[in-house]
PDB file of N, CA and C in Angstrom:
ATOM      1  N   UNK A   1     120.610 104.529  82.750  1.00  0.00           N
ATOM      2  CA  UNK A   1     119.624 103.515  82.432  1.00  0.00           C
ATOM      3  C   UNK A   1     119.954 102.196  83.139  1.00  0.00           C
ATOM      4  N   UNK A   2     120.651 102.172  83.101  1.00  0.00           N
ATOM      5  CA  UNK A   2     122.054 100.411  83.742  1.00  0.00           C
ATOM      6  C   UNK A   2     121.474 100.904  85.121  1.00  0.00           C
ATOM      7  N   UNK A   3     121.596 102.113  85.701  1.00  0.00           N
ATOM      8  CA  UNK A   3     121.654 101.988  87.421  1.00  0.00           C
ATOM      9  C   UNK A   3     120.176 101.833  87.922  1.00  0.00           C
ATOM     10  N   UNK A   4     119.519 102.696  86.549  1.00  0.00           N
ATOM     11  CA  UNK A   4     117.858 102.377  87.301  1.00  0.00           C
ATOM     12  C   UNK A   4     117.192 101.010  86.701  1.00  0.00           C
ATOM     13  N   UNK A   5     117.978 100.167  86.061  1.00  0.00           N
ATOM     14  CA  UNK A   5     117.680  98.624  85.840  1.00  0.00           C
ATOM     15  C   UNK A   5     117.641  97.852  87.185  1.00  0.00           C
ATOM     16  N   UNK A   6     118.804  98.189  87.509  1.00  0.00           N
ATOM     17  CA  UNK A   6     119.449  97.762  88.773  1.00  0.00           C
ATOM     18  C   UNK A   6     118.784  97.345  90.098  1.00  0.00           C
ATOM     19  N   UNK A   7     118.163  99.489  90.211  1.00  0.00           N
ATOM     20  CA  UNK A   7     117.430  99.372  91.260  1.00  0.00           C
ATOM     21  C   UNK A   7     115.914  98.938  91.113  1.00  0.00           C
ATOM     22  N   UNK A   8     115.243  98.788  89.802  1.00  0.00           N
ATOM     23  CA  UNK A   8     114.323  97.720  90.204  1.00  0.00           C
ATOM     24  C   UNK A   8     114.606  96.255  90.083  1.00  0.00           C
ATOM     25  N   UNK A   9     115.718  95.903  89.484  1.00  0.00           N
ATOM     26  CA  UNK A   9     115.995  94.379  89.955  1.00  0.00           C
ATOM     27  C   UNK A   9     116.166  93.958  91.328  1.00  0.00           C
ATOM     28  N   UNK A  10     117.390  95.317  91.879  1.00  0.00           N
ATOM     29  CA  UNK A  10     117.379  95.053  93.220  1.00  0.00           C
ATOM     30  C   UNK A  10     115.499  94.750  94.244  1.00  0.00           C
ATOM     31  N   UNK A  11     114.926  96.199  93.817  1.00  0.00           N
ATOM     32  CA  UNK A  11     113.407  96.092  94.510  1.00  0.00           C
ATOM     33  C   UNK A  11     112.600  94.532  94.212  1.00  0.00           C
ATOM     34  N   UNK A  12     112.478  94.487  93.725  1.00  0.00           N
ATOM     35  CA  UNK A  12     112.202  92.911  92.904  1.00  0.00           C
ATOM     36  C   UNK A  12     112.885  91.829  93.798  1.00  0.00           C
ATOM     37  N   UNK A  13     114.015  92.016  93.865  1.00  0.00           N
ATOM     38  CA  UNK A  13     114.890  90.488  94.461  1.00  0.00           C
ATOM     39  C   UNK A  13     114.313  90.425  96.250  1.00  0.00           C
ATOM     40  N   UNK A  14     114.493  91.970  96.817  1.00  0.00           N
ATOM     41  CA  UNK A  14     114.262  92.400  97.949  1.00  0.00           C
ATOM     42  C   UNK A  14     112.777  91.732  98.300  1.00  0.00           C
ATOM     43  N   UNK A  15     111.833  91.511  97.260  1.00  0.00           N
ATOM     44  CA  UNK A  15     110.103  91.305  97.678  1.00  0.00           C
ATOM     45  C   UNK A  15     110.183  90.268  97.525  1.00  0.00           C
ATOM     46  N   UNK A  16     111.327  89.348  96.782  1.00  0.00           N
ATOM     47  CA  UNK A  16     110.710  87.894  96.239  1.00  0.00           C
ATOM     48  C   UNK A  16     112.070  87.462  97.753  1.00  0.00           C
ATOM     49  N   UNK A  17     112.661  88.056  98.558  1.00  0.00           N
ATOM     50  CA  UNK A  17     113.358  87.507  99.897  1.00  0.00           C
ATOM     51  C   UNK A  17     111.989  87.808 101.061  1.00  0.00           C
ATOM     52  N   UNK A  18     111.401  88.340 100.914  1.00  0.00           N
ATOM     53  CA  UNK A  18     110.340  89.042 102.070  1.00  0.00           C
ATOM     54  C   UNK A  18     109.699  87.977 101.658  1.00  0.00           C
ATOM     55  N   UNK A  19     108.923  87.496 100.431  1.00  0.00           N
ATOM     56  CA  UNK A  19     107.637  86.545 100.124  1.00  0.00           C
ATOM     57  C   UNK A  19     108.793  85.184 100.597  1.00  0.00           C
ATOM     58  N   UNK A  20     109.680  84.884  99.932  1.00  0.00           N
ATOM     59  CA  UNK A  20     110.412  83.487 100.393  1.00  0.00           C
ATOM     60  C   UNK A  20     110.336  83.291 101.792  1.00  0.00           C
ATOM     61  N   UNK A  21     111.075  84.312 102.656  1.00  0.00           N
ATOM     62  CA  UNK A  21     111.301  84.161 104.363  1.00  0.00           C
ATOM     63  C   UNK A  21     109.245  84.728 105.012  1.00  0.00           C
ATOM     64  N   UNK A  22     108.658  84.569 104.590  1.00  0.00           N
ATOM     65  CA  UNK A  22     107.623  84.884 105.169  1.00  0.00           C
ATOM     66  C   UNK A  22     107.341  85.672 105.733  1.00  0.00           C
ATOM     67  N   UNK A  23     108.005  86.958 105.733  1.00  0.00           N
ATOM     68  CA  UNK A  23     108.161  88.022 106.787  1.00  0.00           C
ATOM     69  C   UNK A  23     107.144  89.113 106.202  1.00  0.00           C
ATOM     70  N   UNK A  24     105.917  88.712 105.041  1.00  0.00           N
ATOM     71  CA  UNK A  24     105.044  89.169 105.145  1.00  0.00           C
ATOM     72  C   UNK A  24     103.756  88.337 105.541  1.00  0.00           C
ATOM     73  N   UNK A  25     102.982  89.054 106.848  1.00  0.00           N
ATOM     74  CA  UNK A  25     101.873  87.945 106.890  1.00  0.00           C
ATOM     75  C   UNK A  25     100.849  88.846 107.200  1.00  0.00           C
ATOM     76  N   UNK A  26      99.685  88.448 107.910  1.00  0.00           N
ATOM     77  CA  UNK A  26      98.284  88.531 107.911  1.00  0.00           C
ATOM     78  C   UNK A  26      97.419  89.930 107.499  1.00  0.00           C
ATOM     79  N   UNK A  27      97.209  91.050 107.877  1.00  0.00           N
ATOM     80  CA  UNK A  27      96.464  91.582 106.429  1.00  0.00           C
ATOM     81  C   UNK A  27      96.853  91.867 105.310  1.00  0.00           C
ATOM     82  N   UNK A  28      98.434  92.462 105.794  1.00  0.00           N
ATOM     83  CA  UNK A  28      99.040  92.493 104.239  1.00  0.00           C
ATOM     84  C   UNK A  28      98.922  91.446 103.191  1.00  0.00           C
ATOM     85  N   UNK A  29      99.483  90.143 103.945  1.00  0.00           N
ATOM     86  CA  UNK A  29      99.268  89.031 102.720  1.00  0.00           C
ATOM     87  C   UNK A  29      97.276  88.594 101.951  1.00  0.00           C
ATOM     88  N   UNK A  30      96.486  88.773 103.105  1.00  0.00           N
ATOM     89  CA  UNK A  30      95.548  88.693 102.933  1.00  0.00           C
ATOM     90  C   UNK A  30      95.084  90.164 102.047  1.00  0.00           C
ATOM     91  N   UNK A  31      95.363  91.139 102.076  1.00  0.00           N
ATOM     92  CA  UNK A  31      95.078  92.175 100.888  1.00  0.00           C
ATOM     93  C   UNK A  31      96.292  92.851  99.862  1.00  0.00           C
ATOM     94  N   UNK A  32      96.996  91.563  99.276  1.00  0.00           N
ATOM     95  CA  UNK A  32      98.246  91.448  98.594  1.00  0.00           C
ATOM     96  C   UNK A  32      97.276  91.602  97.084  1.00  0.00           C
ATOM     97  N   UNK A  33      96.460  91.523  96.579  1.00  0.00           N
ATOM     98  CA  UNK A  33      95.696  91.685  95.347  1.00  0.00           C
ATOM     99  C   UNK A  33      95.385  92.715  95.254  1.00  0.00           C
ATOM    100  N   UNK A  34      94.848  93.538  96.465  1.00  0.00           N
ATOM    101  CA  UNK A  34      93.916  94.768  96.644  1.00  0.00           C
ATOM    102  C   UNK A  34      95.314  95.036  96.537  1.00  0.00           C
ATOM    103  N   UNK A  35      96.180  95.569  96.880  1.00  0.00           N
ATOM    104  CA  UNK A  35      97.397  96.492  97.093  1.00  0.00           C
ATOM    105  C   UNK A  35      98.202  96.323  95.670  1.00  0.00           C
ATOM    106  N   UNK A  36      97.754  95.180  95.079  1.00  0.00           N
ATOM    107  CA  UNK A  36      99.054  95.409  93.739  1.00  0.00           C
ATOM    108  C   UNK A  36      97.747  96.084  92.654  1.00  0.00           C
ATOM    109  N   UNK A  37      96.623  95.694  92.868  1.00  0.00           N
ATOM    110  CA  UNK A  37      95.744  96.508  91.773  1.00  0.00           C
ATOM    111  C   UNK A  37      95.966  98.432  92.140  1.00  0.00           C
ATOM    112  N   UNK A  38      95.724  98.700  93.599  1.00  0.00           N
ATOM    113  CA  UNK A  38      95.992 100.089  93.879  1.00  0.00           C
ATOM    114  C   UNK A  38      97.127 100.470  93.203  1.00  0.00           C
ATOM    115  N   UNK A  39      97.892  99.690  93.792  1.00  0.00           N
ATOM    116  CA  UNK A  39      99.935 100.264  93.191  1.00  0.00           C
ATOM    117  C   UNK A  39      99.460 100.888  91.127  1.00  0.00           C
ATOM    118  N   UNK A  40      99.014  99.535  90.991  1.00  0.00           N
ATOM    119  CA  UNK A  40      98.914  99.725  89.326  1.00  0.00           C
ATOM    120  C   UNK A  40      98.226 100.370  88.568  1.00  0.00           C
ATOM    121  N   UNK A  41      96.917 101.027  89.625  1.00  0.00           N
ATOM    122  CA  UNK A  41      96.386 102.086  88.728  1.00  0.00           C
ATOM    123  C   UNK A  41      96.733 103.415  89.297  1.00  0.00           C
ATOM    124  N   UNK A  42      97.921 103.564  90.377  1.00  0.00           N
ATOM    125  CA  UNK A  42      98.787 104.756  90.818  1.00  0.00           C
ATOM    126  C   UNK A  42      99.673 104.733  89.247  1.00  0.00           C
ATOM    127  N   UNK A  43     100.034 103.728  89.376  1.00  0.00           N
ATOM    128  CA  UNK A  43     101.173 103.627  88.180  1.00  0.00           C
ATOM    129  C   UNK A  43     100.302 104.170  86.854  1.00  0.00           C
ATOM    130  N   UNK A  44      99.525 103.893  86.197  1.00  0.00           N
ATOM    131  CA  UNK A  44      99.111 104.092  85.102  1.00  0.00           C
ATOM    132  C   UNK A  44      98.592 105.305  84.937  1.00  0.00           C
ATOM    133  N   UNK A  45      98.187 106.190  86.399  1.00  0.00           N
ATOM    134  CA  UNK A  45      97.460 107.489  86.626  1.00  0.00           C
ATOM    135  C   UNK A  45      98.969 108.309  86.195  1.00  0.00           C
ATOM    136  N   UNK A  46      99.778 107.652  86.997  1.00  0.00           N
ATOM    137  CA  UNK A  46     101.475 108.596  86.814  1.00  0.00           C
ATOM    138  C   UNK A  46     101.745 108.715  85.313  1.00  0.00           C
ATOM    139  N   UNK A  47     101.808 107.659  84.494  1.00  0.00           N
ATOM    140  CA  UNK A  47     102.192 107.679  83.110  1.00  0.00           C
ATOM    141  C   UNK A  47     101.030 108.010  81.753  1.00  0.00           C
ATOM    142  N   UNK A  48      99.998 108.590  82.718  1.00  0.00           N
ATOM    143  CA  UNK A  48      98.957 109.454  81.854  1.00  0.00           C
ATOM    144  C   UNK A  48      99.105 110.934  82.165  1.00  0.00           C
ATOM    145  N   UNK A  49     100.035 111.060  83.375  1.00  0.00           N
ATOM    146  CA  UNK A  49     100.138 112.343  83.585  1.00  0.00           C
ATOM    147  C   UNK A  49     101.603 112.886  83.064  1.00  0.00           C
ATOM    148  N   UNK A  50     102.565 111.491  82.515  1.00  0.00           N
ATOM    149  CA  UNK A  50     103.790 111.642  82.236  1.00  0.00           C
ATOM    150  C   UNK A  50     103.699 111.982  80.370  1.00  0.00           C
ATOM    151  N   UNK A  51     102.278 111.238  79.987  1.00  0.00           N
ATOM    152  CA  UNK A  51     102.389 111.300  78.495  1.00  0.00           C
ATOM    153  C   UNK A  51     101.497 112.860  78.115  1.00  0.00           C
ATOM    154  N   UNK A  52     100.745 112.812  79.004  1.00  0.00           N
ATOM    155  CA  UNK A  52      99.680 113.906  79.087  1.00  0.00           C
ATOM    156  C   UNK A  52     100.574 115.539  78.881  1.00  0.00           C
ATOM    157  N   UNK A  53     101.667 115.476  79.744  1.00  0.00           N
ATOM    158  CA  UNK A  53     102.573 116.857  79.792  1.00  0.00           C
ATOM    159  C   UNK A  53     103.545 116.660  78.685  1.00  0.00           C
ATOM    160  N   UNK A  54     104.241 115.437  77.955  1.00  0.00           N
ATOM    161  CA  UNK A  54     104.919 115.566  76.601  1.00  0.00           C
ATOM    162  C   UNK A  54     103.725 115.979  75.457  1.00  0.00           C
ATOM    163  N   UNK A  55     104.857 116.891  74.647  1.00  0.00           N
ATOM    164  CA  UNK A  55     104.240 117.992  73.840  1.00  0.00           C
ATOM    165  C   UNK A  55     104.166 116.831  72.426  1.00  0.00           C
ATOM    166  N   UNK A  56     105.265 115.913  72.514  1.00  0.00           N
ATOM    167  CA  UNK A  56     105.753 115.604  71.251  1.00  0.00           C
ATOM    168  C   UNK A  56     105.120 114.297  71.428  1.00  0.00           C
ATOM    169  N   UNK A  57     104.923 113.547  71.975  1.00  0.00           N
ATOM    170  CA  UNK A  57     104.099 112.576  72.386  1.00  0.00           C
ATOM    171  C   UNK A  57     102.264 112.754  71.935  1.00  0.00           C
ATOM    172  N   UNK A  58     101.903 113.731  72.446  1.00  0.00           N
ATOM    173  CA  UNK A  58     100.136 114.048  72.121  1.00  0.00           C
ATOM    174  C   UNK A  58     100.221 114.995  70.541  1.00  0.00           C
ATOM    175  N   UNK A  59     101.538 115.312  70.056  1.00  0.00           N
ATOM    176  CA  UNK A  59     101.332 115.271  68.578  1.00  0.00           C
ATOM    177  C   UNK A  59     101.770 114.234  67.659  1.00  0.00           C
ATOM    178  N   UNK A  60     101.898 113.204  68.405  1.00  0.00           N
ATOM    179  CA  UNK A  60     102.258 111.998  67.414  1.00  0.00           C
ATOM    180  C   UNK A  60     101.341 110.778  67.825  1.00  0.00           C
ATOM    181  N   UNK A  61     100.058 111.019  68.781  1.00  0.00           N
ATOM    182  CA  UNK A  61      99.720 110.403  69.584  1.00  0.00           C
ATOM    183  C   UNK A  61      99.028 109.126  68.208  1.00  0.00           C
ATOM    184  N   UNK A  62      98.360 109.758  67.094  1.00  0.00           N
ATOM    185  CA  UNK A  62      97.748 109.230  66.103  1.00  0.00           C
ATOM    186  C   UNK A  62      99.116 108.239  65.430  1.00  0.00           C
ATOM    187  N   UNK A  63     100.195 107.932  65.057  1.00  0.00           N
ATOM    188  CA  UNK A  63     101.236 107.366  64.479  1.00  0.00           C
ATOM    189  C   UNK A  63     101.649 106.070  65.510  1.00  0.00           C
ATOM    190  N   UNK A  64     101.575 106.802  66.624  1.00  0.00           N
ATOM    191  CA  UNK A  64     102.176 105.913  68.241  1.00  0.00           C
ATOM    192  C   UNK A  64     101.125 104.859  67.734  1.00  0.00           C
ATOM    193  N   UNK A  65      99.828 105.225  68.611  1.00  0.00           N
ATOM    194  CA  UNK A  65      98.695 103.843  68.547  1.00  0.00           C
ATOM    195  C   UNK A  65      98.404 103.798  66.876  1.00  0.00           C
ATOM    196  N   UNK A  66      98.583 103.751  66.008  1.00  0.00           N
ATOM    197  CA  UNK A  66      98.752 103.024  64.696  1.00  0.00           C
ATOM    198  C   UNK A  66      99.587 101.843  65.262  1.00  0.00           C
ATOM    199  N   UNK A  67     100.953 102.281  65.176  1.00  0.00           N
ATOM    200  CA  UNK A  67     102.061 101.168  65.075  1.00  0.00           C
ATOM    201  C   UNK A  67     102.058 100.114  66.434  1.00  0.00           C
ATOM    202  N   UNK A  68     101.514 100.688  67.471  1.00  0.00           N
ATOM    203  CA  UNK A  68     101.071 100.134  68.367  1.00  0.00           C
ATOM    204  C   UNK A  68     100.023  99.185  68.270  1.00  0.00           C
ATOM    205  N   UNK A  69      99.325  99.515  67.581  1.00  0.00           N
ATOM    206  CA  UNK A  69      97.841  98.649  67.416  1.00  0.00           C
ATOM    207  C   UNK A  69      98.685  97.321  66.015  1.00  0.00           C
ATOM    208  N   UNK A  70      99.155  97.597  64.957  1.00  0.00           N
ATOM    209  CA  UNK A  70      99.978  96.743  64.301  1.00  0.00           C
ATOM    210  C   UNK A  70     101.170  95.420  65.309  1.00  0.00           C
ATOM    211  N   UNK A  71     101.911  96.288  66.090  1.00  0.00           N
ATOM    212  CA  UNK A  71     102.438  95.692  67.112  1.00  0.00           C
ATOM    213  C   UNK A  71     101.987  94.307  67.868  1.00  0.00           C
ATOM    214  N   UNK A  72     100.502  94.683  68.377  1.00  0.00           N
ATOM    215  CA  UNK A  72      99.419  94.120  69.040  1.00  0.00           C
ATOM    216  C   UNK A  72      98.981  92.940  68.003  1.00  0.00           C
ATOM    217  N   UNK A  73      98.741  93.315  66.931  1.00  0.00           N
ATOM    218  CA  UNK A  73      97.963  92.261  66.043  1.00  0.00           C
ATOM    219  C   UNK A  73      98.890  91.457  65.773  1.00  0.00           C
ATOM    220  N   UNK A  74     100.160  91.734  65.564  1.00  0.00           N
ATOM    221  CA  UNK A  74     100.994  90.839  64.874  1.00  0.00           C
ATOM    222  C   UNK A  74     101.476  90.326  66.328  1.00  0.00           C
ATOM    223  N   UNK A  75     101.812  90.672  67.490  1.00  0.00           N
ATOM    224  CA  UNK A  75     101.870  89.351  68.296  1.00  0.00           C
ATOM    225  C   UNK A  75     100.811  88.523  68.653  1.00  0.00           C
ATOM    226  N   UNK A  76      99.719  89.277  68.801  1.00  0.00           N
ATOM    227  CA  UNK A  76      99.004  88.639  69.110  1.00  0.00           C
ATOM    228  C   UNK A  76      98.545  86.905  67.990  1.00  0.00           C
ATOM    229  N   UNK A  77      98.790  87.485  66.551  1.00  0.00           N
ATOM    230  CA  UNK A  77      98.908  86.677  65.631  1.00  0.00           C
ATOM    231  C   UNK A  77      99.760  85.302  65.847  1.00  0.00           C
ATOM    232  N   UNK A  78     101.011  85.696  66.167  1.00  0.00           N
ATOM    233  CA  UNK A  78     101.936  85.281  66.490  1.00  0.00           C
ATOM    234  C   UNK A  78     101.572  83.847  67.305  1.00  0.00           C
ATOM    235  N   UNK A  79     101.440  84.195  68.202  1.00  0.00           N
ATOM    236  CA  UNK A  79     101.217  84.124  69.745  1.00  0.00           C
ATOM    237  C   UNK A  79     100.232  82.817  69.700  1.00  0.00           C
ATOM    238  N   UNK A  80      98.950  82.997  69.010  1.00  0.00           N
ATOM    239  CA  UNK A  80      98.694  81.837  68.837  1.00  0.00           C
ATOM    240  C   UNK A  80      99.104  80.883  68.097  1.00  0.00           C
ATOM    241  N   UNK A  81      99.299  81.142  66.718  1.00  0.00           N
ATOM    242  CA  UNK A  81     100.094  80.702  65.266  1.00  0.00           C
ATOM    243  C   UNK A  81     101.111  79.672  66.419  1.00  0.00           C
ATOM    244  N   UNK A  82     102.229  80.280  67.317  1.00  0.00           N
ATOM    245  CA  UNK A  82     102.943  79.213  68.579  1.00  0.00           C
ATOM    246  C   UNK A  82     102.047  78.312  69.274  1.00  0.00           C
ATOM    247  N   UNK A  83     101.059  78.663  69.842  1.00  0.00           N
ATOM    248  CA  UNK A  83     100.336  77.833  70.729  1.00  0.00           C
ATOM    249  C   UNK A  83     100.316  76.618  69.823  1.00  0.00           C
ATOM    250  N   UNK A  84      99.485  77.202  68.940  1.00  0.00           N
ATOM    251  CA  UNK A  84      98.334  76.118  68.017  1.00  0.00           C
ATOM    252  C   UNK A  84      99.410  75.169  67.568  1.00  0.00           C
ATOM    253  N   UNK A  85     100.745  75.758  67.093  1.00  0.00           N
ATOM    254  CA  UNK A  85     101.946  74.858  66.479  1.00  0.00           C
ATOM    255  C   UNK A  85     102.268  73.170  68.061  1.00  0.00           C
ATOM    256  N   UNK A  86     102.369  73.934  68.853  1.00  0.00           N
ATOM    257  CA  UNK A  86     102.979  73.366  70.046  1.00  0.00           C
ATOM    258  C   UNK A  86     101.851  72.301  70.402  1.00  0.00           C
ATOM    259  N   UNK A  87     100.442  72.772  70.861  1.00  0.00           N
ATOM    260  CA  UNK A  87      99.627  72.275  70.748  1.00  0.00           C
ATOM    261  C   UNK A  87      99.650  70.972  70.143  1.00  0.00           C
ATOM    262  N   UNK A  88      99.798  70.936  68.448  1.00  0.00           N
ATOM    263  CA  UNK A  88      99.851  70.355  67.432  1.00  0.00           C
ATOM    264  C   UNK A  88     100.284  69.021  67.779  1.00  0.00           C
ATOM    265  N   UNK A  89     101.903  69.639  67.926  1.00  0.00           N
ATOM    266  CA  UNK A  89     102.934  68.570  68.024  1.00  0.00           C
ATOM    267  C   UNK A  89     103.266  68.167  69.622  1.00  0.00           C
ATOM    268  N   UNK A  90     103.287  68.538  69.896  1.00  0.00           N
ATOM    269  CA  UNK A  90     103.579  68.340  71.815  1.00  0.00           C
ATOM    270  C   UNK A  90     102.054  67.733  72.676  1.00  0.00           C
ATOM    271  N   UNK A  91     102.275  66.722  72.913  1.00  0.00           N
ATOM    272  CA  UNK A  91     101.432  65.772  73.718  1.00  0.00           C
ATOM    273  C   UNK A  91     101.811  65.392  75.066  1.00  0.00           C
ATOM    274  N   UNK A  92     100.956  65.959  76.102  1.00  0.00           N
ATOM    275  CA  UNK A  92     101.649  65.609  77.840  1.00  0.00           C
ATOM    276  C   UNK A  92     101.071  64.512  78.049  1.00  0.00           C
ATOM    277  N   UNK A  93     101.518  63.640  77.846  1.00  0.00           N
ATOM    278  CA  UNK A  93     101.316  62.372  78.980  1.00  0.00           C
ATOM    279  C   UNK A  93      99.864  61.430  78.152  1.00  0.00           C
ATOM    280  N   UNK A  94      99.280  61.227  78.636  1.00  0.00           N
ATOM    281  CA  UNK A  94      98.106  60.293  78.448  1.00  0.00           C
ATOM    282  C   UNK A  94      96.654  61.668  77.586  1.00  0.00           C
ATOM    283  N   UNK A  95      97.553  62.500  78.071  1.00  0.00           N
ATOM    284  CA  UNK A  95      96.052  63.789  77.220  1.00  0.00           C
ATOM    285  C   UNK A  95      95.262  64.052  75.845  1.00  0.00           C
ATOM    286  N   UNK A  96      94.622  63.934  75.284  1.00  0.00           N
ATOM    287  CA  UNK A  96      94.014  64.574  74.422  1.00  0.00           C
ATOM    288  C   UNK A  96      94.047  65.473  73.804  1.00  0.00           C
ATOM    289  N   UNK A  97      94.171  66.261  73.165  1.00  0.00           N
ATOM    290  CA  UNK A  97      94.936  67.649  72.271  1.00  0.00           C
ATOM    291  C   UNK A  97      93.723  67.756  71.555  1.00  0.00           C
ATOM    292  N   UNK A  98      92.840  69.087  71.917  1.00  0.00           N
ATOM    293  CA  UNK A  98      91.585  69.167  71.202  1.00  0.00           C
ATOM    294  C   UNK A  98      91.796  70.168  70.180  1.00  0.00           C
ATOM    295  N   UNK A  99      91.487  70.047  69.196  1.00  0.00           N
ATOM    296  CA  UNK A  99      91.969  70.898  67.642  1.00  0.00           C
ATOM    297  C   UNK A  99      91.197  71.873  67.933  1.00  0.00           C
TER     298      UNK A  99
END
C-alpha cells in the first residue's frame, strides 16, 4: 500500500515539474481539460468494471450507498455549518459578509 502511495505521489510530483518547467505546450496544454475529463471517465468506466466483477460488493451494494449517502449528508451538513461559522466571524478587508 506504502509503495503504491508512493508511486502516485511520485506521478503527481513528476506533472506538477512538467507544468512548473513548461515543457508542456501547445495542443496538449490547449486540450489539458478535454484530456483530464477523458482520463476520468476511463477511470470511473475501470472502477465500474472493478465493482461490477466483486461478488461481495453487488451483495452489499444496498448497505454501501445507505452509509454512503449518510456520509454525504453529514459532510455535506458539516461543510456548510463551517462556511456559515467562518463567514460569520471572519471579515476580509473592507467587505461585506452577506447573511
Amino acid at each position: 500500500m506504502l509503495v503504491t502511495l508512493i508511486k502516485y505521489l511520485g506521478i503527481l510530483f513528476i506533472g506538477g515539474v512538467f507544468g512548473y518547467k513548461g515543457l508542456i505546450k501547445g495542443k496538449i496544454e490547449a486540450n489539458l481539460g478535454n484530456i483530464q475529463t477523458i482520463a476520468l471517465l476511463f477511470l470511473l468506466f475501470i472502477m465500474g468494471i472493478t465493482i461490477g466483477i466483486n461478488d461481495e460488493i453487488i451483495s452489499n451494494i444496498f448497505s454501501i450507498g445507505l452509509k454512503a449517502g449518510i456520509i454525504t449528508i453529514f459532510t455535506m451538513g458539516f461543510s456548510i455549518l463551517g462556511v456559515r461559522l467562518v463567514r460569520k466571524y471572519v471579515v476580509l478587508e473592507d467587505e461585506e459578509v452577506e447573511s
